[in-house]
Protein backbone atom coordinates (compact mmCIF):
# COMPACT_ATOMS: atom_id res chain seq x y z
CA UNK A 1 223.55 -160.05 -249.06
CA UNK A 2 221.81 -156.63 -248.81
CA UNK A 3 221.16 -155.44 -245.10
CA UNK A 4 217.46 -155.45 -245.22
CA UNK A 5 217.11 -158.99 -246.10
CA UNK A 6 219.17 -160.09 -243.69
CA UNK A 7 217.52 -157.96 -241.50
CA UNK A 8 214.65 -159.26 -242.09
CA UNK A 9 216.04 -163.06 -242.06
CA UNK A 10 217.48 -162.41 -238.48
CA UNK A 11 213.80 -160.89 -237.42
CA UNK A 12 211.84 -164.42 -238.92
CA UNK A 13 214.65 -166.10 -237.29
CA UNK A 14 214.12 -164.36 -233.88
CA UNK A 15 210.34 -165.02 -233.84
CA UNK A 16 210.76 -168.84 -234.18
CA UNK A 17 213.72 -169.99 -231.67
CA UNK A 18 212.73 -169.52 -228.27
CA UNK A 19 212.82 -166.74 -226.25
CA UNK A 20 214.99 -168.66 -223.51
CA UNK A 21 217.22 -169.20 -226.52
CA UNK A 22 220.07 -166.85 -227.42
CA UNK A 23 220.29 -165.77 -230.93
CA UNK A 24 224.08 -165.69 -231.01
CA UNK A 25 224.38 -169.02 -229.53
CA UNK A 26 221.81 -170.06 -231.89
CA UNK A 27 223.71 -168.71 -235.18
CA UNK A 28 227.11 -169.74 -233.52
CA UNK A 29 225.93 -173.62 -233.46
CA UNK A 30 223.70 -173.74 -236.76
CA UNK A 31 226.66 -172.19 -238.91
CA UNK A 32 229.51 -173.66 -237.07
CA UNK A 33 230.91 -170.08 -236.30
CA UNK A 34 231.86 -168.39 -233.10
CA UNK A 35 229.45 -166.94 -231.22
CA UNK A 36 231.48 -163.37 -231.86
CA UNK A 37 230.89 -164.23 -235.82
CA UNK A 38 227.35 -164.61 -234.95
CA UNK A 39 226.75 -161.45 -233.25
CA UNK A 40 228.58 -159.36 -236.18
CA UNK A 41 226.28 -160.92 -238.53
CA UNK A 42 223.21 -159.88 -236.22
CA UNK A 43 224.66 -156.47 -235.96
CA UNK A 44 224.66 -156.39 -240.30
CA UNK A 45 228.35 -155.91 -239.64
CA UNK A 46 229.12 -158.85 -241.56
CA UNK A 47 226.63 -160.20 -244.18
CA UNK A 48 225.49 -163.79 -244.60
CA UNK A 49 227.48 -166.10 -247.05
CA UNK A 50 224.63 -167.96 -249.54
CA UNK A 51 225.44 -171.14 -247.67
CA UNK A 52 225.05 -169.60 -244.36
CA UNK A 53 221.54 -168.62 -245.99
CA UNK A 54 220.80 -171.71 -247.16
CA UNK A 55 221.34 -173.18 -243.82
CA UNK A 56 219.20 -171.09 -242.32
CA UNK A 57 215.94 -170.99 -244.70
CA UNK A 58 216.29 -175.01 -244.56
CA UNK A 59 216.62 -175.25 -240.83
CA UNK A 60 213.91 -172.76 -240.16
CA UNK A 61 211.40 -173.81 -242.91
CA UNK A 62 211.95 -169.90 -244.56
CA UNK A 63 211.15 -169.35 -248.34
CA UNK A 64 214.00 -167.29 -249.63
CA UNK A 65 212.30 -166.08 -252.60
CA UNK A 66 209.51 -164.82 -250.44
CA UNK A 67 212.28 -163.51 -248.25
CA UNK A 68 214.06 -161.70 -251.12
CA UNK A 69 210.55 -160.27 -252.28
CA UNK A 70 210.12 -158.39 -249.30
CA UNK A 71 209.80 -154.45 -250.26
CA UNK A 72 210.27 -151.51 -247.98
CA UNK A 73 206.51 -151.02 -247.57
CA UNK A 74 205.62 -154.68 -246.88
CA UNK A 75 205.85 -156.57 -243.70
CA UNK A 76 206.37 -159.85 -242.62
CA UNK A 77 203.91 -161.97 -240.24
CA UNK A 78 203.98 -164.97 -238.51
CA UNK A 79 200.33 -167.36 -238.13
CA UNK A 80 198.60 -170.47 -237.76
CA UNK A 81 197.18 -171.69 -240.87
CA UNK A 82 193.26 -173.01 -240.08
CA UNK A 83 194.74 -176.01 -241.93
CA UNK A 84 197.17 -176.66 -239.04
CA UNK A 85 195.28 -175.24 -236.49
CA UNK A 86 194.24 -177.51 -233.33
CA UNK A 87 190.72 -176.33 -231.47
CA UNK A 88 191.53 -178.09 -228.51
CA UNK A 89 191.47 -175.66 -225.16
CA UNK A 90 194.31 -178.06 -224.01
CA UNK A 91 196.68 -176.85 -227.57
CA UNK A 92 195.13 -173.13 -227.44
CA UNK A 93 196.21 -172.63 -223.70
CA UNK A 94 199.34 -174.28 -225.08
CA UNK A 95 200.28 -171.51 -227.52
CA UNK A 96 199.55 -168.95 -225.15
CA UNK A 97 201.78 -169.87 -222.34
CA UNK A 98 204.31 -170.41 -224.72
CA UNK A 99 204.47 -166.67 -225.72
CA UNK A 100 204.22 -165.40 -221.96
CA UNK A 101 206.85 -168.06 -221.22
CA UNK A 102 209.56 -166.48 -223.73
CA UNK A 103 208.70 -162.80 -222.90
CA UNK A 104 208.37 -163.60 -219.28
CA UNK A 105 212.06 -164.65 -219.68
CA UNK A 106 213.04 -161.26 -220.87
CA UNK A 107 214.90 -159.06 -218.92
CA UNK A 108 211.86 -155.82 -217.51
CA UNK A 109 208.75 -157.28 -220.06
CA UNK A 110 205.95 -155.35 -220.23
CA UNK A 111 203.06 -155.52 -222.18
CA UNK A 112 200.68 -152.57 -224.09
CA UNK A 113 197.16 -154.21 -224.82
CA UNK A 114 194.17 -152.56 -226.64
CA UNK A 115 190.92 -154.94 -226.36
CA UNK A 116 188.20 -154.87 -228.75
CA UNK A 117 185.37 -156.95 -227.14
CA UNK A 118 187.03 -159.17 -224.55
CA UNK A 119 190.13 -159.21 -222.51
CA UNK A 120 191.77 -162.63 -223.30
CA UNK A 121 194.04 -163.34 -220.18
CA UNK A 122 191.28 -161.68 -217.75
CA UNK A 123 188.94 -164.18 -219.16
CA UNK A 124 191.07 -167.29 -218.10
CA UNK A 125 190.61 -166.44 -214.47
CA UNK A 126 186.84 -168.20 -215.83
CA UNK A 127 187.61 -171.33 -217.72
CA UNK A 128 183.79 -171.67 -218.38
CA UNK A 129 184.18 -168.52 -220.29
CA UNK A 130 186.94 -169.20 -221.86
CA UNK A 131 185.62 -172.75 -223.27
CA UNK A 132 182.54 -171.24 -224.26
CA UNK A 133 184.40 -168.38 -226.47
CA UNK A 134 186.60 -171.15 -227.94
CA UNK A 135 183.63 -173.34 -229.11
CA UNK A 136 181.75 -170.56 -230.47
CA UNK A 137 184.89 -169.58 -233.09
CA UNK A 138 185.19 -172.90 -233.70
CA UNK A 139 181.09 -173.95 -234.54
CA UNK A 140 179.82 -170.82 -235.46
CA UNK A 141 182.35 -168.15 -236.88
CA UNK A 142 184.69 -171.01 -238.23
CA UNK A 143 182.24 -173.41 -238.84
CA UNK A 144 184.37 -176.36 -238.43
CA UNK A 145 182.68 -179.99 -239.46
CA UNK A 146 182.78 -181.49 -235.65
CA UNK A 147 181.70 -178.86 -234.34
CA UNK A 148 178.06 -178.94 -236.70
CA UNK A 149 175.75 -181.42 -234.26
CA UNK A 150 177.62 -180.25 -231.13
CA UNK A 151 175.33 -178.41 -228.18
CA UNK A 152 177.45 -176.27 -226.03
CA UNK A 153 177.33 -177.74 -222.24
CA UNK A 154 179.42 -177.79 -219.31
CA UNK A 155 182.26 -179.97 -219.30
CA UNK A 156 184.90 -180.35 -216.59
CA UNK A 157 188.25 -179.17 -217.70
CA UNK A 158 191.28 -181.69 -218.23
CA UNK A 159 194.07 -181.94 -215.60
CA UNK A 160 196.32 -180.48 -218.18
CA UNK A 161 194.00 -177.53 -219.15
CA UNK A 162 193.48 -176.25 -215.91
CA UNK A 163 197.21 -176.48 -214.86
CA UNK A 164 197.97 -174.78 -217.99
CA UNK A 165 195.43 -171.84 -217.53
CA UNK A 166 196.48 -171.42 -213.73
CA UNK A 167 200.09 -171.03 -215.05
CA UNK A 168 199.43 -168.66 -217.78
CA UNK A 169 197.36 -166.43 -215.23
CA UNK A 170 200.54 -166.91 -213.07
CA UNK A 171 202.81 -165.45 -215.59
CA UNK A 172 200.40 -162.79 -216.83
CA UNK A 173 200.02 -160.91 -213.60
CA UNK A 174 203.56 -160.36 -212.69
CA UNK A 175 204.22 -158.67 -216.02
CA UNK A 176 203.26 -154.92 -216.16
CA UNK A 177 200.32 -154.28 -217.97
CA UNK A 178 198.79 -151.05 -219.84
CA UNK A 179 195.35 -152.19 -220.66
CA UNK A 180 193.03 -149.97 -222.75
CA UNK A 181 188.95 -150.61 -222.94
CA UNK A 182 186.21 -148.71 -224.09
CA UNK A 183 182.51 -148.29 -223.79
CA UNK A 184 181.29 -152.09 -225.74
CA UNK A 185 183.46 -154.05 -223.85
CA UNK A 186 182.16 -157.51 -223.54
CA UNK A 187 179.17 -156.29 -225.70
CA UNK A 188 179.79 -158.71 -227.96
CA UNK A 189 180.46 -161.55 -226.16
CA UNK A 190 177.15 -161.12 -223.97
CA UNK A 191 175.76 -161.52 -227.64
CA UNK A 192 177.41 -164.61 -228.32
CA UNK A 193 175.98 -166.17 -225.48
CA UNK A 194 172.18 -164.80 -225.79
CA UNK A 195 172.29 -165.78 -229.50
CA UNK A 196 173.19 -169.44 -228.37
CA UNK A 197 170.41 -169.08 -225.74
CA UNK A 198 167.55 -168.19 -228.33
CA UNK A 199 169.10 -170.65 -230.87
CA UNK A 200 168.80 -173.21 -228.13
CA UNK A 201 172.55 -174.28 -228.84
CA UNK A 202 173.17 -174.97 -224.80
CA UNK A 203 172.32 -178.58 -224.22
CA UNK A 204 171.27 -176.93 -220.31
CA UNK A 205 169.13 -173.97 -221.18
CA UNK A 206 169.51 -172.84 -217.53
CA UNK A 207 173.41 -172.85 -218.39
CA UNK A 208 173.71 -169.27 -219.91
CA UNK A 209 172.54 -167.64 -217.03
CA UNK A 210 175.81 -169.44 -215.16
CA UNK A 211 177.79 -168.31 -217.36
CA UNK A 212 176.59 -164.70 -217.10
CA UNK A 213 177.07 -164.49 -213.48
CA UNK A 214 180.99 -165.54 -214.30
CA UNK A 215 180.54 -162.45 -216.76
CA UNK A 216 179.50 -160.40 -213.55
CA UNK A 217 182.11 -161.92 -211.41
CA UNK A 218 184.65 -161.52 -214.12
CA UNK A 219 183.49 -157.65 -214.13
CA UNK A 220 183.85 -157.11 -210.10
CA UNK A 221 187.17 -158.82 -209.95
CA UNK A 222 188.47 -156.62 -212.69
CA UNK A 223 187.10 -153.61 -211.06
CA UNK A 224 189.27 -154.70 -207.69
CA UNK A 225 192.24 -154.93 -210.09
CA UNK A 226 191.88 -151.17 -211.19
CA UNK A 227 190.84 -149.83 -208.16
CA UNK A 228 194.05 -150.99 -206.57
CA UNK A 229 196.37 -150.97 -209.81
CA UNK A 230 197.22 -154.73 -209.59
CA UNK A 231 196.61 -157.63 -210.95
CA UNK A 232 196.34 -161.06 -209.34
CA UNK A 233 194.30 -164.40 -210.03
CA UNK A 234 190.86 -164.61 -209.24
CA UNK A 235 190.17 -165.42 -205.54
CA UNK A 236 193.66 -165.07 -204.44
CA UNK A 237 195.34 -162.02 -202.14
CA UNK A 238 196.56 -159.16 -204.31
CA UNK A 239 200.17 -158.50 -204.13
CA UNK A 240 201.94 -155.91 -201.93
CA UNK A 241 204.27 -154.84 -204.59
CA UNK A 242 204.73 -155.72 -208.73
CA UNK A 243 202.17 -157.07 -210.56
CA UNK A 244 201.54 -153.30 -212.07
CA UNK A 245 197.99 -153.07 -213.82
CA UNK A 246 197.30 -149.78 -215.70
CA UNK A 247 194.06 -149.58 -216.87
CA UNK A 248 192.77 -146.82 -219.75
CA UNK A 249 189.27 -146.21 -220.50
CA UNK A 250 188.96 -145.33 -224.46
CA UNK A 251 185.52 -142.77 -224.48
CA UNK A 252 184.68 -143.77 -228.19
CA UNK A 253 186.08 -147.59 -229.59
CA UNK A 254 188.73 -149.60 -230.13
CA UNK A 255 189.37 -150.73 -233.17
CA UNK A 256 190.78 -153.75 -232.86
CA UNK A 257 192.74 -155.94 -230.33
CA UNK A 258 196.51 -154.87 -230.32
CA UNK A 259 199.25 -156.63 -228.29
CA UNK A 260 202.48 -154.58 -228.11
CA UNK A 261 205.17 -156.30 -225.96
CA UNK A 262 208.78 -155.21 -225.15
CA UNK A 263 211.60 -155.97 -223.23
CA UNK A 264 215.55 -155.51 -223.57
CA UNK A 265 216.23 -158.53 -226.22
CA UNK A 266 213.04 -158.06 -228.48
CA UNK A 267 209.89 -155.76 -229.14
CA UNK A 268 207.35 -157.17 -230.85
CA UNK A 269 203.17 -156.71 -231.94
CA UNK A 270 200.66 -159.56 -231.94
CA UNK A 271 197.02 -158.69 -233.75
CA UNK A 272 194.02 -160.55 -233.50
CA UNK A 273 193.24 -162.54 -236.55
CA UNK A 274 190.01 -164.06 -237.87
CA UNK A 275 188.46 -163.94 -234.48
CA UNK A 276 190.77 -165.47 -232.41
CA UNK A 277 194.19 -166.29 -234.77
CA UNK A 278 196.75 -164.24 -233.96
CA UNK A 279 198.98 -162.29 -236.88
CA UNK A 280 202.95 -161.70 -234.94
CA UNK A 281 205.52 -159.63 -236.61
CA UNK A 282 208.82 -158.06 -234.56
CA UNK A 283 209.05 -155.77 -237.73
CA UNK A 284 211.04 -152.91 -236.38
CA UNK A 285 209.26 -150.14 -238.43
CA UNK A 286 206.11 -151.93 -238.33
CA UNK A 287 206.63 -152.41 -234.50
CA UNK A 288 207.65 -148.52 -234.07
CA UNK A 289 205.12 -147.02 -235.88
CA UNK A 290 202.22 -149.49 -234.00
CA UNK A 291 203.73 -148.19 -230.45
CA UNK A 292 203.41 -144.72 -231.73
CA UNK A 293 199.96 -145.24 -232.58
CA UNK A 294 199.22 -146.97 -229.37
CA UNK A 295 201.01 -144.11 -226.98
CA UNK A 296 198.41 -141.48 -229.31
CA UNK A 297 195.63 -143.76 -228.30
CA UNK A 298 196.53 -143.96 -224.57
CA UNK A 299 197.06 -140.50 -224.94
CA UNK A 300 193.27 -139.48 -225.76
CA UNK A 301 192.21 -141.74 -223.14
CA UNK A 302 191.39 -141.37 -219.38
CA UNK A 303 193.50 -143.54 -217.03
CA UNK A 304 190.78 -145.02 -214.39
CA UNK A 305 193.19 -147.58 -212.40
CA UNK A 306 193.85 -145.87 -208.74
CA UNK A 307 192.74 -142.41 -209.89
CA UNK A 308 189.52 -141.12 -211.44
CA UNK A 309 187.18 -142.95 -208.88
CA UNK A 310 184.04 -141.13 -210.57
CA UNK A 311 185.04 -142.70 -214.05
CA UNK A 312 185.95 -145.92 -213.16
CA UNK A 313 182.75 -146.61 -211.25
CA UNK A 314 180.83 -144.69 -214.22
CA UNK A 315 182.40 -147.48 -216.51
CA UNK A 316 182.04 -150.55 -214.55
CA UNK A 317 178.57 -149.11 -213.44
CA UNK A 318 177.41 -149.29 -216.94
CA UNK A 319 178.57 -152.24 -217.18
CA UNK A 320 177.06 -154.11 -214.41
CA UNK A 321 173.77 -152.65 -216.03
CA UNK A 322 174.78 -154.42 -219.07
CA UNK A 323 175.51 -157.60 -217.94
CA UNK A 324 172.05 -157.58 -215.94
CA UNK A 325 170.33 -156.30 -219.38
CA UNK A 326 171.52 -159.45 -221.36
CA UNK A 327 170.96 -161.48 -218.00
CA UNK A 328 167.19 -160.79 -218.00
CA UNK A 329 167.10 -161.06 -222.20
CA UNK A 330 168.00 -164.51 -221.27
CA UNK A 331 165.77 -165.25 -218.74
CA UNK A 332 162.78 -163.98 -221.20
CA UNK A 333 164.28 -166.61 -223.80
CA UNK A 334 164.03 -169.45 -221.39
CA UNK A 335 159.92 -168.32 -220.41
CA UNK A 336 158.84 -169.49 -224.01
């Protein structure tokens, strides 16, 4: 078998066991070899056999001829088809603690995030927010049939939801973060929610304002985060030590939202995806060339987490004004 398909069959392979999962032990048990046998063949010192292969693409639902089309300028990605996809906040917080669960069982995981818009985990320390974001993929960017004759309203979250949340926010904050904003952060989702105001899609018209003070006290507690270069949950104590939180400010935009995440088994890059999907590749040249990009980025921005007092309070400055901008746009909706 040539090296960079079964380089590229061990990387697919990788991304669906999990993490906790060992991919020796994995190999070792699927192929009936020793776990030694298994590690030469992820080192590409010994190459697959076509029934080793065979095993494999069967057992992990991988198209070989796809696999064996794969050129030196393409790359692989892993995603959830919309055919497959659940909208459910109880499946979407599933799929997220998931991920933190296998990196968080990594050995020194860190994580490199650009955001575009919104900070994701940051956003879970308000479930209202988070449910809101979710319905407005699903009804208006999505479009999805059940979603049609549905008024956004507040709803109390299940038992499982908000256990699941809590623990992702758990995980998140003890894993070292490099965060990187810019100027329209949470432009866009202030937009989202004035647009449902003025389309009268909130079946309380009062409710937008609610959620807009969340927005505010969403802002605040991430400015306490920076100023003291830690993260912790909403509400709660911040830690003495860990829980690491560098946080960039970008002067111009971000183009997109980027997840890089490492450790000392796997690197790997998540991308945002029609609006919320996520696109996940542990590519190593895709992966290399992405961090490079990212550390250029980071470069050419201002670090505003326990230094740069002026321009952190510039940024989150302008962004209280923001927030109250949108606040009173809504409050002139709800006069006619």
């Amino acid at each position: 078998m040539r090296q960079d398909i079964q380089t590229t069959l061990l990387n697919i392979v990788k991304q669906k066991i999990a993490k906790e999962d060992n991919i020796g032990n994995v190999l070792s048990e699927l192929l009936s070899i020793s776990v030694d046998a298994a590690y030469r063949r992820n080192r590409n010192e010994t190459p697959f056999t076509i029934d080793e292969v065979k095993k494999i693409c069967k057992h992990f639902n991988i198209s070989f001829d796809n696999l064996s089309e794969v050129k030196e300028n393409q790359v692989l990605f892993e995603y959830s088809p919309l055919y497959n996809y659940d909208f459910s906040f109880d499946s979407y917080l599933d799929g997220l603690l998931s991920a933190l669960k296998g990196l968080g069982s990594c050995t020194n995981p860190s994580i490199i995030l650009t955001a575009n818009n919104i900070a994701l985990f940051q956003l879970l320390n308000f479930p209202h927010l988070t449910r809101f974001r979710l319905f407005y993929w699903a009804k208006t960017h999505l479009q999805i049939e059940e979603y049609q004759n549905e008024l956004f309203q507040e709803e109390k979250l299940t038992e499982h939801a908000y256990s699941v949340g809590y623990e992702i926010l758990q995980r998140y904050v003890k894993i070292p973060t490099v965060e990187c904003y810019d100027p329209e952060f949470l432009k866009g989702f202030m937009r989202q929610i004035q647009y449902y105001s003025s389309a009268h899609l909130f079946k309380d018209p009062a409710y937008p304002l609610q959620l807009m003070d969340e927005i505010k006290m969403m802002a605040d507690h991430m400015k306490e985060q920076a100023t003291l270069g830690k993260k912790f949950i909403y509400r709660q104590q911040p830690p003495v030590d860990g829980n690491e939180y560098e946080v960039y400010l970008n002067d111009t935009i971000n183009a997109d939202n980027t997840f890089y995440y490492s450790s000392k088994e796997q690197n790997g890059i998540y991308l945002v995806h029609n609006h919320l999907n996520f696109l996940h590749t542990s590519d190593p040249t895709y992966v290399k060339e992405s961090k490079l990009i990212l550390d250029k980025q980071l470069a050419n921005s201002s670090l505003i987490s326990k230094v740069n007092e002026k321009e952190r309070n510039s940024f989150f400055h302008k962004l209280d004004n923001t927030i109250a901008l949108f606040r009173k746009k809504i409050e002139a909706d709800l006069e006619f």
